[in-house]
Each structure stands twice: as structure tokens, then as C-alpha cells.
N, C-alpha and C. Protein backbone atom coordinates (compact mmCIF):
# COMPACT_ATOMS: atom_id res chain seq x y z
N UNK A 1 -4.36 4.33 -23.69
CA UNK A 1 -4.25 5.69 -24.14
C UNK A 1 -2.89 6.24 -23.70
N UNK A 2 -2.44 7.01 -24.36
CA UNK A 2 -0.61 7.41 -24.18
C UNK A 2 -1.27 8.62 -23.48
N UNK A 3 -0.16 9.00 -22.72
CA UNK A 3 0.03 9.46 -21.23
C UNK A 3 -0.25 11.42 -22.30
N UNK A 4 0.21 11.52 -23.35
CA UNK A 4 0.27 13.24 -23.84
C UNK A 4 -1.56 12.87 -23.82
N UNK A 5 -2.22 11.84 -24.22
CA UNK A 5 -3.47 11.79 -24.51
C UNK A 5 -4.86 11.91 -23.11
N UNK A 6 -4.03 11.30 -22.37
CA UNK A 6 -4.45 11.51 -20.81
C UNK A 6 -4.87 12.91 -20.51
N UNK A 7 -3.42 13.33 -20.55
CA UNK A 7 -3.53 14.75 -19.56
C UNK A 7 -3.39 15.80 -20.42
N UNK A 8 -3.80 15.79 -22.01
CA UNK A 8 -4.01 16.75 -22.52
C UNK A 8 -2.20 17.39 -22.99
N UNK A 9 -1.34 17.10 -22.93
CA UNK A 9 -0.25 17.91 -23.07
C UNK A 9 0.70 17.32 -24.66
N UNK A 10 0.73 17.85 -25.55
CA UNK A 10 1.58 17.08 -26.43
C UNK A 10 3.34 17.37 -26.56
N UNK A 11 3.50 17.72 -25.44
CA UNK A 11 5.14 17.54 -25.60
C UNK A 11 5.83 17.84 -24.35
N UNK A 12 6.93 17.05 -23.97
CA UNK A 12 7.33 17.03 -22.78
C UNK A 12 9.25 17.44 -22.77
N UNK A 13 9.71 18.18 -22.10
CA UNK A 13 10.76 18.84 -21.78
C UNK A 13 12.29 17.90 -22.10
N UNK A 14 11.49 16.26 -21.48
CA UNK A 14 12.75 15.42 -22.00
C UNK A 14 11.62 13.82 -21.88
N UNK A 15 12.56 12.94 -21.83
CA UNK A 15 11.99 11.62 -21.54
C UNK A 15 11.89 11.37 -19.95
N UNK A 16 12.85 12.32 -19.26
CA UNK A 16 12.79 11.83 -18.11
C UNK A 16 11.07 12.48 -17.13
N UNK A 17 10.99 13.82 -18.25
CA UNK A 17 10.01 14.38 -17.62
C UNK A 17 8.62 13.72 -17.90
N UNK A 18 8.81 12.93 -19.26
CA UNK A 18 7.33 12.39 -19.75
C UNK A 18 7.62 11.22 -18.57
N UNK A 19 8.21 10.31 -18.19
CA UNK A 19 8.44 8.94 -17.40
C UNK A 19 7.78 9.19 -16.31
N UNK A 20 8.44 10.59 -15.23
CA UNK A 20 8.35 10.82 -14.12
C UNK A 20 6.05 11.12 -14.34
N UNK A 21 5.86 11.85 -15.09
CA UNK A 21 4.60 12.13 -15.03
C UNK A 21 3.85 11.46 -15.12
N UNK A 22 4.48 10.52 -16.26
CA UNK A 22 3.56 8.65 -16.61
C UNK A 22 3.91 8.13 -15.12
N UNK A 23 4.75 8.08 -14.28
CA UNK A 23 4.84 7.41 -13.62
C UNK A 23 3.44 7.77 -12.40
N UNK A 24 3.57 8.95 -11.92
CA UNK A 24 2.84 9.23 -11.11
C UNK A 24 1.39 9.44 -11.39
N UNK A 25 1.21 9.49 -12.67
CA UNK A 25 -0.42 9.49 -13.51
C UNK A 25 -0.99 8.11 -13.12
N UNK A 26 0.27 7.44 -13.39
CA UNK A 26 -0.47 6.36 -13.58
C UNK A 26 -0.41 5.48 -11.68
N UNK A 27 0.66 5.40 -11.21
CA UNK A 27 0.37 5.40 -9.90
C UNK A 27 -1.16 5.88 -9.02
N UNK A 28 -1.43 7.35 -9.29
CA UNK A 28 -2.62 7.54 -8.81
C UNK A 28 -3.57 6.92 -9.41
N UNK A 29 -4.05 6.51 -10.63
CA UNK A 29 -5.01 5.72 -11.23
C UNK A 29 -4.91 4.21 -10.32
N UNK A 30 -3.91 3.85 -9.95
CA UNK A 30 -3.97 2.74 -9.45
C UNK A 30 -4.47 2.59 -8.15
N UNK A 31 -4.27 4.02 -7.19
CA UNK A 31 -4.41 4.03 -5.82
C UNK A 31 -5.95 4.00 -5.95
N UNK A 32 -6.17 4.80 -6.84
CA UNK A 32 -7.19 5.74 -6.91
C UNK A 32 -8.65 4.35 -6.98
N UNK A 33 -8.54 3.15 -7.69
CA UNK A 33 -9.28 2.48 -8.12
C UNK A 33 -8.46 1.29 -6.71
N UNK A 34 -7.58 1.34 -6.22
CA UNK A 34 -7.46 0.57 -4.35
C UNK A 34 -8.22 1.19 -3.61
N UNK A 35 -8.48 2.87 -3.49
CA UNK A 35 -9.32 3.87 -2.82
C UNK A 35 -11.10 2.83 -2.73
N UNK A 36 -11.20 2.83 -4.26
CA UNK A 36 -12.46 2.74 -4.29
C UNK A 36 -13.11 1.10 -3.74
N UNK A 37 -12.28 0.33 -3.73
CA UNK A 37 -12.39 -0.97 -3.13
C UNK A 37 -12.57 -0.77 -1.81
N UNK A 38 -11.88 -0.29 -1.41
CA UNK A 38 -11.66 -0.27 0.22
C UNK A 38 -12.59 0.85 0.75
N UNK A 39 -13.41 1.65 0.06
CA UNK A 39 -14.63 2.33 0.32
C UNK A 39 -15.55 1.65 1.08
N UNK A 40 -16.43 0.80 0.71
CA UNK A 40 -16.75 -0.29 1.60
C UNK A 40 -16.52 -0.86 2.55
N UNK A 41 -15.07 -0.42 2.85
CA UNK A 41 -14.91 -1.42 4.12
C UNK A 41 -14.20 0.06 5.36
N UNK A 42 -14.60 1.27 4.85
CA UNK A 42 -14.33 2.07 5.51
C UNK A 42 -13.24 2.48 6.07
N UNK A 43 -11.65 1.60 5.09
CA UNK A 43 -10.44 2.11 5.34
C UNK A 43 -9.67 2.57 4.48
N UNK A 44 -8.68 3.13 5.06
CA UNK A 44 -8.10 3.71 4.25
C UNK A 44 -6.43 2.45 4.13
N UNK A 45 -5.53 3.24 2.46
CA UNK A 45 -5.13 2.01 2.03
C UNK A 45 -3.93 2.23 2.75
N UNK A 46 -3.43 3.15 3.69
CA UNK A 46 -2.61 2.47 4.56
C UNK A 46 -2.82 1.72 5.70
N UNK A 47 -4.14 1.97 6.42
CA UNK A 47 -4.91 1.02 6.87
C UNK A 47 -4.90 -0.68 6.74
N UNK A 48 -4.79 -0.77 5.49
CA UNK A 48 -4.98 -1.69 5.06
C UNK A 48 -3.75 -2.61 4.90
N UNK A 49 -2.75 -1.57 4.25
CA UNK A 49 -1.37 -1.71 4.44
C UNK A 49 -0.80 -2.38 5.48
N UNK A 50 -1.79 -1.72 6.99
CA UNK A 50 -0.99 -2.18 8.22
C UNK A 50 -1.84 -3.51 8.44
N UNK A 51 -2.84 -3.98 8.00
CA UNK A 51 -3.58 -5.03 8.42
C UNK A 51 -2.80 -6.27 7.61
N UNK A 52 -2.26 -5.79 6.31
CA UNK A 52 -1.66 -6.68 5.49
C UNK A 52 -0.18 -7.39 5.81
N UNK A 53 0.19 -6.58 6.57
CA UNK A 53 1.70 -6.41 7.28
C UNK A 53 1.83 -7.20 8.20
N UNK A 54 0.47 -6.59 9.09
CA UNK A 54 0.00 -7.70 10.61
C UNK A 54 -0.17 -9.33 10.57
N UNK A 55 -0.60 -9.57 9.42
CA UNK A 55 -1.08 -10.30 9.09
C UNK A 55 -0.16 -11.63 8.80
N UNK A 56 0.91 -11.15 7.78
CA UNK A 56 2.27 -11.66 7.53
C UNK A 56 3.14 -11.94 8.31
N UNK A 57 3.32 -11.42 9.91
CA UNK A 57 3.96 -11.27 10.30
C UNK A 57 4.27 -12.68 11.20
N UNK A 58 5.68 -13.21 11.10
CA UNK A 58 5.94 -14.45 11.72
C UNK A 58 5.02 -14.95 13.06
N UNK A 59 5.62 -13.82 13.92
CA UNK A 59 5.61 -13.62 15.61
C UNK A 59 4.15 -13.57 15.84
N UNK A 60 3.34 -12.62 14.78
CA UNK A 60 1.81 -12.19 15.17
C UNK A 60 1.38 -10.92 15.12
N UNK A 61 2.84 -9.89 15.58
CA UNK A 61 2.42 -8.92 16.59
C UNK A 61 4.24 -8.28 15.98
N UNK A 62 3.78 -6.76 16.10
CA UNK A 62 5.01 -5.84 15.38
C UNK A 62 4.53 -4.57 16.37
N UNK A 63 6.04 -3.65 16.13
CA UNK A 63 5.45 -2.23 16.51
C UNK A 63 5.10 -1.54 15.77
N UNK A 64 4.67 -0.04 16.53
CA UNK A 64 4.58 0.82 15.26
C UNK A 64 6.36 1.08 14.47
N UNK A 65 7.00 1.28 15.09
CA UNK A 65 8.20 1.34 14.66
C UNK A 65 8.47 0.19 13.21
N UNK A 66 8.53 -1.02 14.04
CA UNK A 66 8.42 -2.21 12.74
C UNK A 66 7.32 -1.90 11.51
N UNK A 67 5.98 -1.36 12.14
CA UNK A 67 5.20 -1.00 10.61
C UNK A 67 6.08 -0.01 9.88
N UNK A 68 6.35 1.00 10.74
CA UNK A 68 6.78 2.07 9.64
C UNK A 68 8.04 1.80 8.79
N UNK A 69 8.88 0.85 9.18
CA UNK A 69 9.74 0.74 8.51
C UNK A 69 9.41 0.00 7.57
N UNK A 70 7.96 -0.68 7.00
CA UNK A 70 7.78 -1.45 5.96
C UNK A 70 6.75 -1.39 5.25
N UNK A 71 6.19 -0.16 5.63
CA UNK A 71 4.85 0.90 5.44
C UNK A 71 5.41 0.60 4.11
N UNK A 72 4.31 0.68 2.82
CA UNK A 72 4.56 1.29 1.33
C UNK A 72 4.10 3.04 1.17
N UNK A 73 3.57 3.71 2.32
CA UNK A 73 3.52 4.92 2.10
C UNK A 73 4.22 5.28 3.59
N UNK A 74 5.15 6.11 3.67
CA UNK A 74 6.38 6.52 4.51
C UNK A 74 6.08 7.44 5.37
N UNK A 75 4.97 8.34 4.95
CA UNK A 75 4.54 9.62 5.72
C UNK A 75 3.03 9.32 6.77
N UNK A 76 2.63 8.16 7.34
CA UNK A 76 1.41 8.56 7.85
C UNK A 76 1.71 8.41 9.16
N UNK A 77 1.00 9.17 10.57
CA UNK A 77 1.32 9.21 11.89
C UNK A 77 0.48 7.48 11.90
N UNK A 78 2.04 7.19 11.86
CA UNK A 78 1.50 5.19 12.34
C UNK A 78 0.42 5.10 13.56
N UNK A 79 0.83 5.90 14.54
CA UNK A 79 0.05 5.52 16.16
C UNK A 79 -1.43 6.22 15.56
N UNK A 80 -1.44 7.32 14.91
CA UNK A 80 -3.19 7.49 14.93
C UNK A 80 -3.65 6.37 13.88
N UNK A 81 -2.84 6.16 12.92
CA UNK A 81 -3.45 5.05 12.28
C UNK A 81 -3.64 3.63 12.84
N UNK A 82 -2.89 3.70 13.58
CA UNK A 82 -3.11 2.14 14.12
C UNK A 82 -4.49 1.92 15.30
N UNK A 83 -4.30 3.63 15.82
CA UNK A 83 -5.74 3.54 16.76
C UNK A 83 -7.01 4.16 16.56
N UNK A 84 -6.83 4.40 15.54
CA UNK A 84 -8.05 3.77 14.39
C UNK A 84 -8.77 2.22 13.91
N UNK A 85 -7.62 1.77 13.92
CA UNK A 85 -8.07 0.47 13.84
C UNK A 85 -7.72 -0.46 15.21
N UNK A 86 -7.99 -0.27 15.91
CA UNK A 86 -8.33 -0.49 17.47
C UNK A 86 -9.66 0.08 17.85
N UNK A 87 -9.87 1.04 17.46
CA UNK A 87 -11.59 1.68 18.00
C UNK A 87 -12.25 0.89 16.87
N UNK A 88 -12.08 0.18 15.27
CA UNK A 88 -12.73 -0.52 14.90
C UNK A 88 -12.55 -2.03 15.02
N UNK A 89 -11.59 -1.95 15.95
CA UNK A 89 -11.37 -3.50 16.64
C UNK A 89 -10.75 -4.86 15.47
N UNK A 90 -9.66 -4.01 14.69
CA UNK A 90 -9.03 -5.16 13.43
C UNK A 90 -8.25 -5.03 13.95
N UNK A 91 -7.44 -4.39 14.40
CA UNK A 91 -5.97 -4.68 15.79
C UNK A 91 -6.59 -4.74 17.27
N UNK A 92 -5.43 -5.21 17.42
CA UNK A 92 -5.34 -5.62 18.93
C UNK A 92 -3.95 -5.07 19.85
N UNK A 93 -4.21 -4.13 20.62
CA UNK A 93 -3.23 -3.57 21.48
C UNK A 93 -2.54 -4.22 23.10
N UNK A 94 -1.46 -4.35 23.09
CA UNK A 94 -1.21 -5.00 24.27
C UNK A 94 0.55 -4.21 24.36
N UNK A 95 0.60 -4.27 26.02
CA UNK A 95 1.80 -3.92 26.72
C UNK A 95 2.82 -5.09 25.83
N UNK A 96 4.02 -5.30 25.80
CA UNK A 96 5.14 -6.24 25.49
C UNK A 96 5.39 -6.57 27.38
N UNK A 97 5.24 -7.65 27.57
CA UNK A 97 5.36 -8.34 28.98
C UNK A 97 7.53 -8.02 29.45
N UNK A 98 8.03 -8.26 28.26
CA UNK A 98 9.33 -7.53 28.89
C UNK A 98 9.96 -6.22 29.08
N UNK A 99 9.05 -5.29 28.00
CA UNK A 99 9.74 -3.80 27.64
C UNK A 99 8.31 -3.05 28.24
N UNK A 100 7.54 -2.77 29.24
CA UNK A 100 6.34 -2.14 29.21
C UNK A 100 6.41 -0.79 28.68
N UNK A 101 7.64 -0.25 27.76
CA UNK A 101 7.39 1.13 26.86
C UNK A 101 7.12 0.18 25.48
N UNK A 102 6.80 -0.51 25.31
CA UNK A 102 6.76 -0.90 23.81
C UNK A 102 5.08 -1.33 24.11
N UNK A 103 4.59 -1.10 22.65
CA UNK A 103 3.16 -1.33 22.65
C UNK A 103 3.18 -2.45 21.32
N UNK A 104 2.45 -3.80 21.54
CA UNK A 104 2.76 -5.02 20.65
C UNK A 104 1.41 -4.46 19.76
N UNK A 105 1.45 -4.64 18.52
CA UNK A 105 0.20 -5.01 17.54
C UNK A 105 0.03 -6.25 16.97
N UNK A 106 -1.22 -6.58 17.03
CA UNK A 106 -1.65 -7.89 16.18
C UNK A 106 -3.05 -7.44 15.77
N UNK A 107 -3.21 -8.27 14.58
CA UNK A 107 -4.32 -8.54 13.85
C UNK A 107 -5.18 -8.76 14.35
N UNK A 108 -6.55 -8.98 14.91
CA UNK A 108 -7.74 -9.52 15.03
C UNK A 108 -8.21 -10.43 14.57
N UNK A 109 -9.08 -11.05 14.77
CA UNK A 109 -10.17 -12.18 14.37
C UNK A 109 -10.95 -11.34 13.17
N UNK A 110 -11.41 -9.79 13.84
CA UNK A 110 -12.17 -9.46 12.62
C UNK A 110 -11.59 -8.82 11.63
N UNK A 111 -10.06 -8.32 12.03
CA UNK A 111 -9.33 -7.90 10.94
C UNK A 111 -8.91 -9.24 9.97
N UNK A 112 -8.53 -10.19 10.15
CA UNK A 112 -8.47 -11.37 9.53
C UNK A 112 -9.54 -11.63 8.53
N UNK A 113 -10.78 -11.47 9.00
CA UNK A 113 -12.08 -11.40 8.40
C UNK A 113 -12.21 -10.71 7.49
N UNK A 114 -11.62 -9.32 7.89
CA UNK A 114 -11.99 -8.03 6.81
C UNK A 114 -11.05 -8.46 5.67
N UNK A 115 -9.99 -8.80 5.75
CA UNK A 115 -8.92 -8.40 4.94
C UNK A 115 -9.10 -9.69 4.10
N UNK A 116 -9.62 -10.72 4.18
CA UNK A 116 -10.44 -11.98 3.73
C UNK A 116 -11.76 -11.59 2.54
N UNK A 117 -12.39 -10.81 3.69
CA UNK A 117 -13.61 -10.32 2.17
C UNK A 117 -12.81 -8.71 1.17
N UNK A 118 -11.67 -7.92 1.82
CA UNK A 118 -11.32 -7.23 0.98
C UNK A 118 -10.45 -7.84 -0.23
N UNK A 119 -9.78 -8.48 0.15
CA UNK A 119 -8.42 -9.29 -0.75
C UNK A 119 -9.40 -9.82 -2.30
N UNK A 120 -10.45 -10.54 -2.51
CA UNK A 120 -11.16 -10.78 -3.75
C UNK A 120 -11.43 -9.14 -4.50
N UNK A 121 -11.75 -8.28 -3.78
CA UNK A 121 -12.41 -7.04 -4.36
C UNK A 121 -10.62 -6.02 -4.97
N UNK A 122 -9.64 -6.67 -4.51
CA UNK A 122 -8.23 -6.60 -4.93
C UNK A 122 -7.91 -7.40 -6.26
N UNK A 123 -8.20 -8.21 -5.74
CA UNK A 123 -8.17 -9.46 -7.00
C UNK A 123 -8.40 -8.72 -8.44
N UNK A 124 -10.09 -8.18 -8.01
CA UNK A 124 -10.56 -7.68 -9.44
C UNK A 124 -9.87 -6.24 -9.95
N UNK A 125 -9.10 -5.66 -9.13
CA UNK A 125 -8.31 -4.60 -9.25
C UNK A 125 -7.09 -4.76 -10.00
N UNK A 126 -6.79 -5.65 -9.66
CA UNK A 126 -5.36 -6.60 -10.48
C UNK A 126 -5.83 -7.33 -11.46
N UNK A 127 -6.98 -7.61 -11.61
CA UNK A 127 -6.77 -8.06 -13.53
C UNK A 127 -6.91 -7.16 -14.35
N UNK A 128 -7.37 -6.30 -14.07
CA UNK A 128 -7.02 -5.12 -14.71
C UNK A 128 -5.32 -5.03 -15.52
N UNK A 129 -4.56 -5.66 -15.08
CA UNK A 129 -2.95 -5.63 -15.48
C UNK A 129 -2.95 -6.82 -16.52
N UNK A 130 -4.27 -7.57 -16.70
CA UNK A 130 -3.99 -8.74 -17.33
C UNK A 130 -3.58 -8.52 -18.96
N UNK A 131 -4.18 -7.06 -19.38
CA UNK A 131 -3.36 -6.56 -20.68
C UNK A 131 -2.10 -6.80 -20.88
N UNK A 132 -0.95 -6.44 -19.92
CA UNK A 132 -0.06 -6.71 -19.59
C UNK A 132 0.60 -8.00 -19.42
N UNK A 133 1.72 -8.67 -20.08
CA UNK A 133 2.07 -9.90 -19.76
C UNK A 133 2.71 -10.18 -18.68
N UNK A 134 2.90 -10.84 -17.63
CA UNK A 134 4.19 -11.54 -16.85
C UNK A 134 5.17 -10.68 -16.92
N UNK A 135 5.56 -11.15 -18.76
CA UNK A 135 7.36 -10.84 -18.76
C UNK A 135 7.61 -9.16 -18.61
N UNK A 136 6.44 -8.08 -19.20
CA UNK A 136 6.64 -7.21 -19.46
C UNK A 136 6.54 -6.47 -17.57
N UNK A 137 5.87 -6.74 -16.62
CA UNK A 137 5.43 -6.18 -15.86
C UNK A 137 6.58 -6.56 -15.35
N UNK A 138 7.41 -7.81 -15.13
CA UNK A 138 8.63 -8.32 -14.46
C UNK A 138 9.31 -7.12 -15.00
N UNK A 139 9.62 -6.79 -16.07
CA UNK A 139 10.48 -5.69 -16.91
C UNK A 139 10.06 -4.10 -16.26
N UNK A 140 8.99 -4.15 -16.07
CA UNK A 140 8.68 -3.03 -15.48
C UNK A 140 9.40 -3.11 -14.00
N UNK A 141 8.14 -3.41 -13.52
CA UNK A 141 8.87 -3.57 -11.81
C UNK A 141 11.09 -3.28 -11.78
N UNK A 142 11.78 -4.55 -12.51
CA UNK A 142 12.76 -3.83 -12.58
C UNK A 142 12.91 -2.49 -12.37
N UNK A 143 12.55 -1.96 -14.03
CA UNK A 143 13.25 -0.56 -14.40
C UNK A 143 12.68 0.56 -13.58
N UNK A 144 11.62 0.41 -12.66
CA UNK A 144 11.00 0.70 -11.47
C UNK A 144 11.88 0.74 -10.07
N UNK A 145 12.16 -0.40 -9.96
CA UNK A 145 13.50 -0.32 -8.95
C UNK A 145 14.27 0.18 -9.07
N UNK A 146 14.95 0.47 -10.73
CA UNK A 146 16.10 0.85 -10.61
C UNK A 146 15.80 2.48 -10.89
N UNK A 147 14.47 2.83 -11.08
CA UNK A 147 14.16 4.13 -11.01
C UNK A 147 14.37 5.11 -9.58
N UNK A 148 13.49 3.97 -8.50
CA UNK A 148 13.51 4.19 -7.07
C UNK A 148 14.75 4.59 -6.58
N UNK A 149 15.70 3.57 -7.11
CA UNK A 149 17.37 3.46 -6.58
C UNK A 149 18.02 4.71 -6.80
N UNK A 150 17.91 5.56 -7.37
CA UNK A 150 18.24 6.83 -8.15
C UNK A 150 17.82 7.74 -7.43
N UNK A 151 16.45 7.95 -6.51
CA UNK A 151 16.17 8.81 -5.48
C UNK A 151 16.64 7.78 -4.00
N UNK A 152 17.31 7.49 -3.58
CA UNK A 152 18.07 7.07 -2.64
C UNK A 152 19.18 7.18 -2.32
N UNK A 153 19.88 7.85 -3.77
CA UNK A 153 21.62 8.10 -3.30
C UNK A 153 21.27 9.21 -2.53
């Protein structure tokens, strides 16, 4: 369904204004149906974000500093989020044995677990794109970047 058909509006100010609105319409449709996956597992998707991060990570173990710099959402207080998931025991908190102001994070056994039975219920979230070909979404993503690049000067 085209984006004037969505949200009810049949005409837009320029192209840049219909893009920017498709963009973020459709962004939230996407979070919005990650939201509902991760309902079940009682986190939220930066939560998840940081378990996914943890997870990847060479060493094991990152700061909050290192999450935030690779966070996909930029604004959340990393330390309450992260000790959140310490009172549900998918991270793991420890001193750094050389810097005792630095606090190390790692993954868990049961965050490993979680992010194991969440990742299939993702899966089915992403075929959803299967309308979509390869080449065209490669094409997207681009003109996406080079959208991003434009709020960065």
C-alpha cells in the first residue's frame, strides 16, 4: 500500500517530505512488529540490541561506553539498561582487574539462551522483506546511507 494510502494524506509538500515520512512510517512498522517479538521475552529492543552486541564481541566483555558507541538507538541511559539486564541475569557485571573505574559486560549463559530462542521469532520478522528482492533492498540500504550521511554534516 503507498505511503498517501497509509496515512490518509494525498499530497506531500515535495519528494523529500513524502521520503522522510515513508521513511519513518515505515521504520516504526518495523520496530513496531521487533516490539512484538520480543514481548515474550520481556525486553525491550535495545535490550536486545545490547545482548546482540555482547554477544559478537571478540574479547567477551565491552563497556557501557563501547555499547553506546554501537547502540542502533543513540539515546537510551546505557547503565540503567544494562542493569536491567543484570537483575534478569543475561549480563554479567564485573570490576576490569586493571582499571577498577571501568565496569566489564558480558553475556550470560542465559542471555546466550535467550537470544538463541529470540533470533528464530526474528527470522519470521524478516521474511516479511521476502517481497522484496536482494538487489532492490541492497539499493535501498545504499540510498539509506547516503540519506543518513546528509544528517551528519
Amino acid at each position: 500500500m503507498k505511503i498517501e494510502e497509509e496515512i490518509n494524506q494525498s499530497k506531500f509538500n515535495s519528494a523529500q517530505e513524502k521520503a522522510i515520512v515513508n521513511i519513518i512510517f515505515t521504520a516504526n512498522a518495523i520496530e513496531d512488529a521487533f516490539k512484538n517479538a520480543l514481548k515474550v521475552y520481556g525486553i525491550s529492543l535495545p535490550q536486545y540490541n545490547v545482548l546482540r552486541i555482547l554477544k559478537g564481541r571478540k574479547h567477551g566483555h565491552a563497556t557501557c561506553g563501547d555499547l553506546k558507541d554501537v547502540m542502533l538507538d543513540k539515546n537510551p541511559d546505557i547503565t540503567r539498561l544494562c542493569d536491567k539486564l543484570v537483575e534478569k541475569r543475561l549480563i554479567l557485571r564485573n570490576n576490569n582487574k586493571t582499571n577498577r573505574r571501568q565496569i566489564l559486560l558480558k553475556i550470560s549463559e542465559k542471555g546466550i539462551k535467550a537470544l538463541d530462542e529470540i533470533n528464530p521469532m526474528f527470522n519470521l520478522v524478516n521474511i516479511n522483506l521476502k517481497t522484496v528482492d536482494d538487489n532492490e533492498l541492497l539499493i535501498l540500504s545504499d540510498v539509506l546511507d547516503k540519506v543518513r550521511a546528509t544528517f551528519k554534516s
